[in-house]
C-alpha atoms as a PDB file:
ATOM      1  CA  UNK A   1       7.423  -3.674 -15.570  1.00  0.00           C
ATOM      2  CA  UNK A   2       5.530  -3.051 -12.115  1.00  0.00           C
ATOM      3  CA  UNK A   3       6.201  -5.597  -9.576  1.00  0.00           C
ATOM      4  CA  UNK A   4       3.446  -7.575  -7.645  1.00  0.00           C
ATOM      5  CA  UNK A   5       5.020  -6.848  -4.317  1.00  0.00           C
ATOM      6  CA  UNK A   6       4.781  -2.778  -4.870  1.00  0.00           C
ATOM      7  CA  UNK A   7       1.274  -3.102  -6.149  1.00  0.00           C
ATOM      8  CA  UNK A   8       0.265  -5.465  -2.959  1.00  0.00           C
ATOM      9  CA  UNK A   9       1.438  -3.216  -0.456  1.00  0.00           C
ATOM     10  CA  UNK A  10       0.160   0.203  -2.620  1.00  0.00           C
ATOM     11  CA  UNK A  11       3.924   0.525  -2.709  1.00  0.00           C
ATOM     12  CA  UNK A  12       4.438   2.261  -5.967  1.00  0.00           C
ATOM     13  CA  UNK A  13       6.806   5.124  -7.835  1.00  0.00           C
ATOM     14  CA  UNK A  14       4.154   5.976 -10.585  1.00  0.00           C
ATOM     15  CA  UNK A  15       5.821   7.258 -14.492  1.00  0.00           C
ATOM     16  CA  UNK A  16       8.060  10.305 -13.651  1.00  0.00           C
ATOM     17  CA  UNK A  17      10.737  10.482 -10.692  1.00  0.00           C
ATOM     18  CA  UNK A  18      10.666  12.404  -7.900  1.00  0.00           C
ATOM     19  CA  UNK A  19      13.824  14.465  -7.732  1.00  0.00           C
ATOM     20  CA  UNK A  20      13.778  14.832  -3.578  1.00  0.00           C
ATOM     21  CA  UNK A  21      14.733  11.864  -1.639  1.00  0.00           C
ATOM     22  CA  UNK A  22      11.444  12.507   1.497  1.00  0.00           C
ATOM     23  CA  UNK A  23       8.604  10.660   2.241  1.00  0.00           C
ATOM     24  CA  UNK A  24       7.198  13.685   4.177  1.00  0.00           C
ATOM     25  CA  UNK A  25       5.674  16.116   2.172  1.00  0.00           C
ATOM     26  CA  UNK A  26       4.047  19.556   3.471  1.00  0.00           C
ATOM     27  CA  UNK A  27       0.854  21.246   1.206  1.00  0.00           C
ATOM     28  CA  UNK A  28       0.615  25.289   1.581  1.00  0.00           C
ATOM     29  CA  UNK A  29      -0.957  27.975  -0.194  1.00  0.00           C
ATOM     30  CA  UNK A  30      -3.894  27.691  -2.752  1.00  0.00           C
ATOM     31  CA  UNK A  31      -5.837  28.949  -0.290  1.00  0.00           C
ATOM     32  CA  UNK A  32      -5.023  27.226   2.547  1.00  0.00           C
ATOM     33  CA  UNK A  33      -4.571  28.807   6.157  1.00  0.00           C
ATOM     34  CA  UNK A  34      -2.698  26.237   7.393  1.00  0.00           C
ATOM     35  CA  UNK A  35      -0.233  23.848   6.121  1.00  0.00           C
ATOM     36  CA  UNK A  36      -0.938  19.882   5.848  1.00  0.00           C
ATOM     37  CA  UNK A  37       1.675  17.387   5.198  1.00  0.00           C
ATOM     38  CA  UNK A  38       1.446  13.953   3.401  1.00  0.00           C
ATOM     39  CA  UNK A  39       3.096  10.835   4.210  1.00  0.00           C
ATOM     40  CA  UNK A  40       4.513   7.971   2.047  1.00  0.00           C
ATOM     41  CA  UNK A  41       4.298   4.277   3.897  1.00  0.00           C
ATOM     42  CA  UNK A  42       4.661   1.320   3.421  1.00  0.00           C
ATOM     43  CA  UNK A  43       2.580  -1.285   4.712  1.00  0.00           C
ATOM     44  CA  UNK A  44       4.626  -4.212   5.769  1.00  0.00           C
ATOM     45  CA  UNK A  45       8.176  -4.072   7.575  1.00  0.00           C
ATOM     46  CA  UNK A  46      10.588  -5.405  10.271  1.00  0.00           C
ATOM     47  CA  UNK A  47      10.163  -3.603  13.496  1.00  0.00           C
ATOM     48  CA  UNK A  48      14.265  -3.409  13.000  1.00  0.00           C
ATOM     49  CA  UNK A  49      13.900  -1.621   9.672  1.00  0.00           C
ATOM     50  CA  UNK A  50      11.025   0.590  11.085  1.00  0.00           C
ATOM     51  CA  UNK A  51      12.125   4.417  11.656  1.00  0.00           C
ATOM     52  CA  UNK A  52       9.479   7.489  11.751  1.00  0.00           C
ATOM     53  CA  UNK A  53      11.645  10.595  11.443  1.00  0.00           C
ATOM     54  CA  UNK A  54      11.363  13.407  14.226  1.00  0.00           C
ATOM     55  CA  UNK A  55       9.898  15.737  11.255  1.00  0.00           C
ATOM     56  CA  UNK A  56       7.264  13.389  10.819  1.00  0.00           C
ATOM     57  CA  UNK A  57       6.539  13.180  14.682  1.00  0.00           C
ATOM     58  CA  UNK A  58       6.296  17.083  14.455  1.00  0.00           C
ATOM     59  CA  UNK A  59       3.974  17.553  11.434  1.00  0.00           C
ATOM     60  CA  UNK A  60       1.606  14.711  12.687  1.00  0.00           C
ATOM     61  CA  UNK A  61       1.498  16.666  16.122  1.00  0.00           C
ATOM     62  CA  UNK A  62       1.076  20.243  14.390  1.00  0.00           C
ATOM     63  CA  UNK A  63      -2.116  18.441  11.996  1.00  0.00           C
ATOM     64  CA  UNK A  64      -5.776  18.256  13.533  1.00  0.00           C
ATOM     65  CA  UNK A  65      -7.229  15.640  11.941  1.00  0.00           C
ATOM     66  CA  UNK A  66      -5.478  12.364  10.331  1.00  0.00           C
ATOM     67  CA  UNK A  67      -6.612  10.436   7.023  1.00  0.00           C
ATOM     68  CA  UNK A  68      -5.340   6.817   6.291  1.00  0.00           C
ATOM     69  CA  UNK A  69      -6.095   5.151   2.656  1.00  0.00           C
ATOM     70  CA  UNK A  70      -9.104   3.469   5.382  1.00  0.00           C
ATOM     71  CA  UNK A  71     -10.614   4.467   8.420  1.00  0.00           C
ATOM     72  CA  UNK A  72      -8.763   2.308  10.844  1.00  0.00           C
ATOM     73  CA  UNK A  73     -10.690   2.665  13.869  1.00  0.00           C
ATOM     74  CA  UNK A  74     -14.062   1.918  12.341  1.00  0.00           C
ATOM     75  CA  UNK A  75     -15.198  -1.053  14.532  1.00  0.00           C
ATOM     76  CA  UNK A  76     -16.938  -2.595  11.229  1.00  0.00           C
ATOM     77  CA  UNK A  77     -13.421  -2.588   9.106  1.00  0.00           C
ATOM     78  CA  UNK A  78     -11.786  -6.120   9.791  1.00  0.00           C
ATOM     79  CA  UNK A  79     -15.459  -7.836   9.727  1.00  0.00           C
ATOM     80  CA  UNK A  80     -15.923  -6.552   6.276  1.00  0.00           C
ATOM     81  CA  UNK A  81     -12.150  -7.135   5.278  1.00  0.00           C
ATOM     82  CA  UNK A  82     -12.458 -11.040   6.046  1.00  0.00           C
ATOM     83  CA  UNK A  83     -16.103 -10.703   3.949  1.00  0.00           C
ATOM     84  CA  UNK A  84     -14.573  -9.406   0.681  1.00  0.00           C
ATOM     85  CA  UNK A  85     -11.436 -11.415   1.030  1.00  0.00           C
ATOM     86  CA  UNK A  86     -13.454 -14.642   0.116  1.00  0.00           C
ATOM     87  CA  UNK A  87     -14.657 -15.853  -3.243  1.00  0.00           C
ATOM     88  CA  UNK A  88     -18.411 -15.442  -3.848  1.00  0.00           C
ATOM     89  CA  UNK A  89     -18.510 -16.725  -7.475  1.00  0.00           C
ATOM     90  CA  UNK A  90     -18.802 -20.590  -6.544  1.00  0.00           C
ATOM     91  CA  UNK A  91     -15.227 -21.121  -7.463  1.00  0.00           C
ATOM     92  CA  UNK A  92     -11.571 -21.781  -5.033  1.00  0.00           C
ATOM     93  CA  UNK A  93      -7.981 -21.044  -6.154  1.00  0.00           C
ATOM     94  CA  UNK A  94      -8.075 -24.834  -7.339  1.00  0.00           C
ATOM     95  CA  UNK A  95     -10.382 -23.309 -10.104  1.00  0.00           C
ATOM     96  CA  UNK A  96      -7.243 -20.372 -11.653  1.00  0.00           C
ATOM     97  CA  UNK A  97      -4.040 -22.282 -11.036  1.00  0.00           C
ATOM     98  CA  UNK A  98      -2.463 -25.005 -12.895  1.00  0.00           C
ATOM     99  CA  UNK A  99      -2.192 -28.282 -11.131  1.00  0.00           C
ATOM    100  CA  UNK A 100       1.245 -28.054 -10.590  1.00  0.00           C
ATOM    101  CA  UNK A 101       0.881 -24.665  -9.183  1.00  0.00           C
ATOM    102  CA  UNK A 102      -1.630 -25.740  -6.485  1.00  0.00           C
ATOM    103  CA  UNK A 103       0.141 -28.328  -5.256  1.00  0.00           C
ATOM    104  CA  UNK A 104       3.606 -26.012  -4.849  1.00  0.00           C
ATOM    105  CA  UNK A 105       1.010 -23.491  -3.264  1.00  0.00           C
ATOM    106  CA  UNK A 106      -0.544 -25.926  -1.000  1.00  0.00           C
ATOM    107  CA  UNK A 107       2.349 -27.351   0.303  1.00  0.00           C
ATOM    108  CA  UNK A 108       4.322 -23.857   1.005  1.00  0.00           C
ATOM    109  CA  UNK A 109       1.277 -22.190   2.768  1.00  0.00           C
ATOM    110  CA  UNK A 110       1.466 -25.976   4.408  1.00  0.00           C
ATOM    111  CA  UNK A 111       4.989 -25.950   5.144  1.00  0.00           C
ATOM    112  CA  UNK A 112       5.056 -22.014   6.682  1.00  0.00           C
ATOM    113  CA  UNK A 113       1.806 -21.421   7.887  1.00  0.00           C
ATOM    114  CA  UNK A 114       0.416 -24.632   8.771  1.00  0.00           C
ATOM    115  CA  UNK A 115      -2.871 -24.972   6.160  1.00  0.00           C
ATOM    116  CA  UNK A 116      -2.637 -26.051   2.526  1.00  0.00           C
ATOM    117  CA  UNK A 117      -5.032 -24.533  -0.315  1.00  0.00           C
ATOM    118  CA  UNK A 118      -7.664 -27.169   0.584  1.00  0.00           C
ATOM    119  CA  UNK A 119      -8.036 -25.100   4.129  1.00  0.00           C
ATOM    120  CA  UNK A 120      -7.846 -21.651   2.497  1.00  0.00           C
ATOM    121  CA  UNK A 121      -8.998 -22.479  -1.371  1.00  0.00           C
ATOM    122  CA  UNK A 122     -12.142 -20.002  -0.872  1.00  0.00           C
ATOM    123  CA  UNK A 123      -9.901 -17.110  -0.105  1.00  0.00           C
ATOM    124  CA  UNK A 124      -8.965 -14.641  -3.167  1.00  0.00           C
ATOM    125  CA  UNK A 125      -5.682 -14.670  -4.403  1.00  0.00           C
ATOM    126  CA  UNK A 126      -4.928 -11.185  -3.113  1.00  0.00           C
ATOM    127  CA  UNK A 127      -5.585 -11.963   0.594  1.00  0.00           C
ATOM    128  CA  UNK A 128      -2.969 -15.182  -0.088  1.00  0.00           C
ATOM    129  CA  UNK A 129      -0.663 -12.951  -1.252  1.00  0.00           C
ATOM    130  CA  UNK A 130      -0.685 -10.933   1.537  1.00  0.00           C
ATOM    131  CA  UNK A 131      -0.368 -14.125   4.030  1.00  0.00           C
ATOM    132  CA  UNK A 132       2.586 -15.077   1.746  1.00  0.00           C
ATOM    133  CA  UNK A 133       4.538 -11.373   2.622  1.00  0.00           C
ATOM    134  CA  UNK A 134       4.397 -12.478   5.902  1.00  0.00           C
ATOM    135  CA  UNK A 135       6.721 -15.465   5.156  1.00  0.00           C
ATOM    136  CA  UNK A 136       9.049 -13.682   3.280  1.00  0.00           C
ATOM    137  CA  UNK A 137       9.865 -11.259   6.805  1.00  0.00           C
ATOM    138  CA  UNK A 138      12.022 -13.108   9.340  1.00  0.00           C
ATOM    139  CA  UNK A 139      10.290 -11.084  12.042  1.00  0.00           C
ATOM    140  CA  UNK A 140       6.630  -9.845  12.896  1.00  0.00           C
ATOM    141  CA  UNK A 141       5.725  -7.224  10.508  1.00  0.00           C
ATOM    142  CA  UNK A 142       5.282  -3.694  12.300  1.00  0.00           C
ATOM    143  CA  UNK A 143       2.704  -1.449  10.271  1.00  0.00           C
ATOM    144  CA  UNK A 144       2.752   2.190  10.115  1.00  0.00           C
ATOM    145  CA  UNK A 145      -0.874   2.489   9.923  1.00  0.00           C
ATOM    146  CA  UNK A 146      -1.453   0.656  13.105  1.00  0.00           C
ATOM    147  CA  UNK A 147       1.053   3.340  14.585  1.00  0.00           C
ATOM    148  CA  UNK A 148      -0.703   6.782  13.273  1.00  0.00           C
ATOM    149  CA  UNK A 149      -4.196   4.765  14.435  1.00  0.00           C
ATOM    150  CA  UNK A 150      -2.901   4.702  17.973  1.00  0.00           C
ATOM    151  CA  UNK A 151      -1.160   8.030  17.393  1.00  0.00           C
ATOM    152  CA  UNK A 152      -4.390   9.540  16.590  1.00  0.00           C
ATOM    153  CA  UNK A 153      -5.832   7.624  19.344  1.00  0.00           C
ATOM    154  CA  UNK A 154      -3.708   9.001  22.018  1.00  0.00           C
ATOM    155  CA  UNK A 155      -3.455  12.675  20.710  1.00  0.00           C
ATOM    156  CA  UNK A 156      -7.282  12.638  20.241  1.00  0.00           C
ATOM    157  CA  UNK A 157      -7.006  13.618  16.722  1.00  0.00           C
ATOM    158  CA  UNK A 158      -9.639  12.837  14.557  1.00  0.00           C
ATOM    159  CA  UNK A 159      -9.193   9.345  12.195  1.00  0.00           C
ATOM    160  CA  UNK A 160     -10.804   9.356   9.226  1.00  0.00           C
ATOM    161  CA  UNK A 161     -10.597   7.213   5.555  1.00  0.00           C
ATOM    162  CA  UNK A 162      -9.914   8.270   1.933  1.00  0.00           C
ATOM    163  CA  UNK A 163     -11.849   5.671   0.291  1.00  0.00           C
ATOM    164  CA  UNK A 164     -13.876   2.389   1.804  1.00  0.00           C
ATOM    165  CA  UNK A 165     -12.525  -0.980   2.199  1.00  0.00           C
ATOM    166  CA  UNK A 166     -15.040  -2.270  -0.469  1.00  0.00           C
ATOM    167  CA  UNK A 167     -13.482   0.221  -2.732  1.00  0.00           C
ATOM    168  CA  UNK A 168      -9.901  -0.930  -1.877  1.00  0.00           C
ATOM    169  CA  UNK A 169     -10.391  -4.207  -1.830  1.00  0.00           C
ATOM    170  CA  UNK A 170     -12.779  -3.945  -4.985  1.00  0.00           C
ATOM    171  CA  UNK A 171      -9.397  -3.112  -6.975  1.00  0.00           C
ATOM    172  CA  UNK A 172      -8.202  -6.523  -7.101  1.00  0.00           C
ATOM    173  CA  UNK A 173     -11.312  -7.669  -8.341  1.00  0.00           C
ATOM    174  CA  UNK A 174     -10.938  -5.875 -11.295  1.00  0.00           C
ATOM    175  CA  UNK A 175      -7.728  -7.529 -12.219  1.00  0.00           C
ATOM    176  CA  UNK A 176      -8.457 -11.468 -13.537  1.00  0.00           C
ATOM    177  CA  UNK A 177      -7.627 -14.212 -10.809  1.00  0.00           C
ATOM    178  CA  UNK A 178      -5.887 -16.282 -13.115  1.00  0.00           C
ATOM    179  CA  UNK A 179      -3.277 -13.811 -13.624  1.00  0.00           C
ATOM    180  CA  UNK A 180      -2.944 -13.325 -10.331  1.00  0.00           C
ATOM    181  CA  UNK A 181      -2.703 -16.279  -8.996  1.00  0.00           C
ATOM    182  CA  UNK A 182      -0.238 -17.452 -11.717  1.00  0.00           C
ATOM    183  CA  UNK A 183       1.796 -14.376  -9.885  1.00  0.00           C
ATOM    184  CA  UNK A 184       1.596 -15.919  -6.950  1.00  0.00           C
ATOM    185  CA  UNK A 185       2.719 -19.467  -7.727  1.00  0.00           C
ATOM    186  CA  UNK A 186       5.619 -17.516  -9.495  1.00  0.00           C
ATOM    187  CA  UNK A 187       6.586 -15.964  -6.193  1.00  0.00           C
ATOM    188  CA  UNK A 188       6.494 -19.096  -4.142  1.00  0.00           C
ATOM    189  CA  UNK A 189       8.691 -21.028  -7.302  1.00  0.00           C
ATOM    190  CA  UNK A 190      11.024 -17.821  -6.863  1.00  0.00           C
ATOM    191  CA  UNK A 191      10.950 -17.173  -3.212  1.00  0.00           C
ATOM    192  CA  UNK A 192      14.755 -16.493  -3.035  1.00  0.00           C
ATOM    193  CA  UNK A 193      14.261 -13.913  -6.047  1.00  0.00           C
ATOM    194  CA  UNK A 194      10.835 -12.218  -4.313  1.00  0.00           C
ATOM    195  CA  UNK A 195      12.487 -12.453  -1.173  1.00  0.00           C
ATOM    196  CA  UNK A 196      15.652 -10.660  -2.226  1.00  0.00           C
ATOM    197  CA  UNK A 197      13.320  -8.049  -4.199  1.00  0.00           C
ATOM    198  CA  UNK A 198      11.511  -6.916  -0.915  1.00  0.00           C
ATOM    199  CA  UNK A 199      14.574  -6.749   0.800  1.00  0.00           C
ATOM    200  CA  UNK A 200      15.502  -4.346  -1.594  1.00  0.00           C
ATOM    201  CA  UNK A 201      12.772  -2.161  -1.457  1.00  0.00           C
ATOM    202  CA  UNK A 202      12.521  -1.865   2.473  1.00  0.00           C
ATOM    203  CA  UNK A 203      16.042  -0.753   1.604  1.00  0.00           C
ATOM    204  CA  UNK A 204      15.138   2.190  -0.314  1.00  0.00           C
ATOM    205  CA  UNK A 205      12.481   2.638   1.282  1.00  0.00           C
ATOM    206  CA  UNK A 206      14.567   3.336   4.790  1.00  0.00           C
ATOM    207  CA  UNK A 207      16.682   5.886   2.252  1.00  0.00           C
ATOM    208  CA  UNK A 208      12.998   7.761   1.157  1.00  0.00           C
ATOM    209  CA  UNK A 209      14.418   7.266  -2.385  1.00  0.00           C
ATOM    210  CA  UNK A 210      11.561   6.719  -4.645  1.00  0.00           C
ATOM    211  CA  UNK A 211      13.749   7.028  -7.618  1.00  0.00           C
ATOM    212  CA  UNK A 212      15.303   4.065  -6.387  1.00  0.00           C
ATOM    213  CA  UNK A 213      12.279   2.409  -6.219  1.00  0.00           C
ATOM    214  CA  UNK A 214      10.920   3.549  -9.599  1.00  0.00           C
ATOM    215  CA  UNK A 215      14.020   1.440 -11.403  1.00  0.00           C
ATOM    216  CA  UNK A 216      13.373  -1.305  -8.980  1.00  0.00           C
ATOM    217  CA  UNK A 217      10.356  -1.866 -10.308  1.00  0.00           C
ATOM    218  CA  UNK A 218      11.031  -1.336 -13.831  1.00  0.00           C
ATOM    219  CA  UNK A 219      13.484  -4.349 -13.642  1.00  0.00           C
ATOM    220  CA  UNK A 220      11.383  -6.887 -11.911  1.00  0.00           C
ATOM    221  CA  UNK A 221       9.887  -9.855 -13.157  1.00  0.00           C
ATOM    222  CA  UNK A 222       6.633  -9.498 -11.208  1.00  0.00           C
ATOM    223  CA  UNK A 223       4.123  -7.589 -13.234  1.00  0.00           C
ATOM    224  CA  UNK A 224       0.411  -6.138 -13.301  1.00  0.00           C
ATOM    225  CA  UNK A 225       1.372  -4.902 -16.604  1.00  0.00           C
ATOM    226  CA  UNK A 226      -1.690  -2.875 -17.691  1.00  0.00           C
ATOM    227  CA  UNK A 227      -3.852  -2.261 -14.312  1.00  0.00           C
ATOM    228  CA  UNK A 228      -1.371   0.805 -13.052  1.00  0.00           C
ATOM    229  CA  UNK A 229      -4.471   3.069 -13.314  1.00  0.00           C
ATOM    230  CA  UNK A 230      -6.956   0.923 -11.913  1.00  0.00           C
ATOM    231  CA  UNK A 231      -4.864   0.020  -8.905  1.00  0.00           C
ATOM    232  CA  UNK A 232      -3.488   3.565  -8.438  1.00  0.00           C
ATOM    233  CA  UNK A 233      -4.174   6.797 -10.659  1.00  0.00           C
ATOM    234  CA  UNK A 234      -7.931   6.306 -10.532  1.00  0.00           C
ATOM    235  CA  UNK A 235      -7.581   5.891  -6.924  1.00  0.00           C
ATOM    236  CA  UNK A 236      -5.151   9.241  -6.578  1.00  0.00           C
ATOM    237  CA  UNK A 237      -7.313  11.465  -8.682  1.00  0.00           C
ATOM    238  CA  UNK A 238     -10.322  10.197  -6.346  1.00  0.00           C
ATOM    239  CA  UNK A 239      -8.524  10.950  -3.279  1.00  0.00           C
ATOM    240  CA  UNK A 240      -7.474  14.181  -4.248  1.00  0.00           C
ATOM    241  CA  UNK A 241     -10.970  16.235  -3.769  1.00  0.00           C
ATOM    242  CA  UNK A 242     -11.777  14.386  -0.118  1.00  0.00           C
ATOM    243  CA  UNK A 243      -7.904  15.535   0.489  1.00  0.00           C
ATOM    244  CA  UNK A 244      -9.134  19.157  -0.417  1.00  0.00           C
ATOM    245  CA  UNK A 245     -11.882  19.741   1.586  1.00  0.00           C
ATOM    246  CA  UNK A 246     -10.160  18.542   4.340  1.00  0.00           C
ATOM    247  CA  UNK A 247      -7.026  20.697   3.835  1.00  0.00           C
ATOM    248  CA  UNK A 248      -9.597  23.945   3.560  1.00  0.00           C
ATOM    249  CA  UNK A 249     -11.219  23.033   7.229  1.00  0.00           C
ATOM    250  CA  UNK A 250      -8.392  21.463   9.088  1.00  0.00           C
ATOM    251  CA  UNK A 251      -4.670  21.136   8.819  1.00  0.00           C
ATOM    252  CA  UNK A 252      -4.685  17.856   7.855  1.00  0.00           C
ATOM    253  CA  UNK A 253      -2.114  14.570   8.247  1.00  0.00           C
ATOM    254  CA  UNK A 254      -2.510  12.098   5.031  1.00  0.00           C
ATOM    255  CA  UNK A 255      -0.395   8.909   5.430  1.00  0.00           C
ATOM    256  CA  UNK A 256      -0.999   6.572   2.271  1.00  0.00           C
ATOM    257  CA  UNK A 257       1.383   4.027   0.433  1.00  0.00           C
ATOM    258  CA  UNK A 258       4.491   5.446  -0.917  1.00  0.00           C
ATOM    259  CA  UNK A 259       4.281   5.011  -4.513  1.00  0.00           C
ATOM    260  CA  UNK A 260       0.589   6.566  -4.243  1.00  0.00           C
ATOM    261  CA  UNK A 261       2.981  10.085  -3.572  1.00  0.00           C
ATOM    262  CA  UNK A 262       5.193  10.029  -6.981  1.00  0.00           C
ATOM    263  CA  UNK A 263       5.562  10.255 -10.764  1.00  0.00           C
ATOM    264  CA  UNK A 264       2.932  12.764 -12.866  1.00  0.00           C
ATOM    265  CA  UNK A 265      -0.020  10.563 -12.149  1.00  0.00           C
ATOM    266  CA  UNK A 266       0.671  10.293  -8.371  1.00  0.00           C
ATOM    267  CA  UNK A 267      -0.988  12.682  -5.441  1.00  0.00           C
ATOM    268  CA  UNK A 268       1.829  15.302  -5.275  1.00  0.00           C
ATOM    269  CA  UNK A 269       1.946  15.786  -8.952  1.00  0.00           C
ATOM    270  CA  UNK A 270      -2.249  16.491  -8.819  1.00  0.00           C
ATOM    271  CA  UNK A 271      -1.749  18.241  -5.676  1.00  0.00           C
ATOM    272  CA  UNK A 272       0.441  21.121  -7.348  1.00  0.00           C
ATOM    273  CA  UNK A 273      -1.494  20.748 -10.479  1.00  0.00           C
ATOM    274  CA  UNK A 274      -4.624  22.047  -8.123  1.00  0.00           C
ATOM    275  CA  UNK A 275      -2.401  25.495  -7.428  1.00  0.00           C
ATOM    276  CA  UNK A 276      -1.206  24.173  -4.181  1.00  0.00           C
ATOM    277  CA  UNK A 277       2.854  24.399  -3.418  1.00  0.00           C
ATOM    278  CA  UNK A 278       4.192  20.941  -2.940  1.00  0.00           C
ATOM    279  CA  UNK A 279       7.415  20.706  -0.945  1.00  0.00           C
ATOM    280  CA  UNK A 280       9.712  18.159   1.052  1.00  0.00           C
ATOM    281  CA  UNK A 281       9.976  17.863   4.367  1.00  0.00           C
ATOM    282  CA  UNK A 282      13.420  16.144   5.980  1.00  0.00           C
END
């Protein structure tokens, strides 16, 4: 089964393993005059558990131009984020949960955050699940796409997005709010469980073993069992042309979740499927 927390965070080891242990991968030939490089993150972790290898540093300095799943620096992003994080339909998260399971909701967000489901009822059960990460760090998160934005920012590179936030965010809207906010309320019921889980994939993470990952995942009890392609492949074999027209101009930095980079459906896989040589950087 594929866990919630992987598909939240975009954090995903696709069907197939990847035999090298790297999150840094370079793209060559096919073509190309330059090399680019592609980065697996992952969107959500301790400052203490944060590392960003001197190979990494290198390749992001040798690229010209950086792509993130979204264009971080456009000054419209968050206003439209906290637009399509809402319910338009008339309905609140009172409306897909089970009594029971809005009351344990209520009085966790309550307990931890300081607002029950009556305060945040008219928010979709994706953005709660993201609040509810939060909880389950005993730190403030550090993200690596905040760090390549003021990377880019600093070196004067170039920022640009793979897809738009209303295509992003769009995903989950595709996937019925009953089921997930039944996952949710599962979490919260099993925080010590979901807790433990994402301890263990920042683990693996930290070793750039997406094996690891891939039979993580395959024993959890936290599933989207179904929407893999809607929440990932369709998105990979999208990116793939805006990734290679922007190889052929510039040499480019990508830096998109982690489990976007394995398995036969994931970017590498179509990558070397396009002719292009598909190798790991250390």
């Amino acid at each position: 089964m594929k866990t919630i927390q992987f598909l939240v965070f975009c954090f995903f080891v696709q069907w197939g393993y990847a035999q090298e242990k790297s999150l840094l991968w370079e793209v060559s030939g096919n073509g190309l005059t330059k090399p680019s490089y592609v980065y697996g993150t992952i969107h959500m972790i301790c400052p203490n558990d944060y590392f960003l290898t001197d190979s990494t540093k290198a390749a992001f300095q040798k690229a010209e131009q950086v792509y993130l799943e979204l264009d971080m620096d456009d000054p419209t992003l968050m206003s439209k984020m906290m637009q399509l994080m809402m319910l338009t339909n008339g309905k609140k998260m009172k409306d897909y949960l089970k009594p029971e399971e809005y009351t344990l909701l209520s009085d966790y967000f309550k307990a931890k955050m300081g607002a029950s489901l009556d305060q945040m009822g008219g928010m979709k059960p994706f953005a709660l699940m993201s609040m509810l990460y939060t909880t389950l760090l005993s730190c403030q998160p550090q993200s690596y796409e905040l760090v390549f934005t003021q990377m880019a920012s600093s070196a004067k590179k170039e920022l640009l997005g793979l897809e738009t936030v209303e295509l992003q965010m769009g995903v989950f809207d595709q996937i019925p709010y009953e089921k997930q906010a039944g996952l949710l309320a599962d979490m919260v019921r099993k925080k010590d469980e979901s807790s433990k889980e994402f301890g263990d994939m920042v683990a693996l993470y930290k070793k750039q073993d997406l094996e690891g990952l891939l039979k993580l995942m395959d024993n959890s009890e936290w599933d989207f069992n179904g929407y893999e392609d809607i929440l990932l492949a369709n998105r990979n074999t999208a990116w793939v042309p805006t990734m290679e027209k922007a190889m052929m101009s510039k040499s480019t930095f990508f830096a998109v979740g982690a489990g976007h980079l394995g398995g036969t459906k994931g970017v590498l896989q179509l990558l070397k499927k396009q002719g292009y040589t598909v190798k790991p950087i250390l």
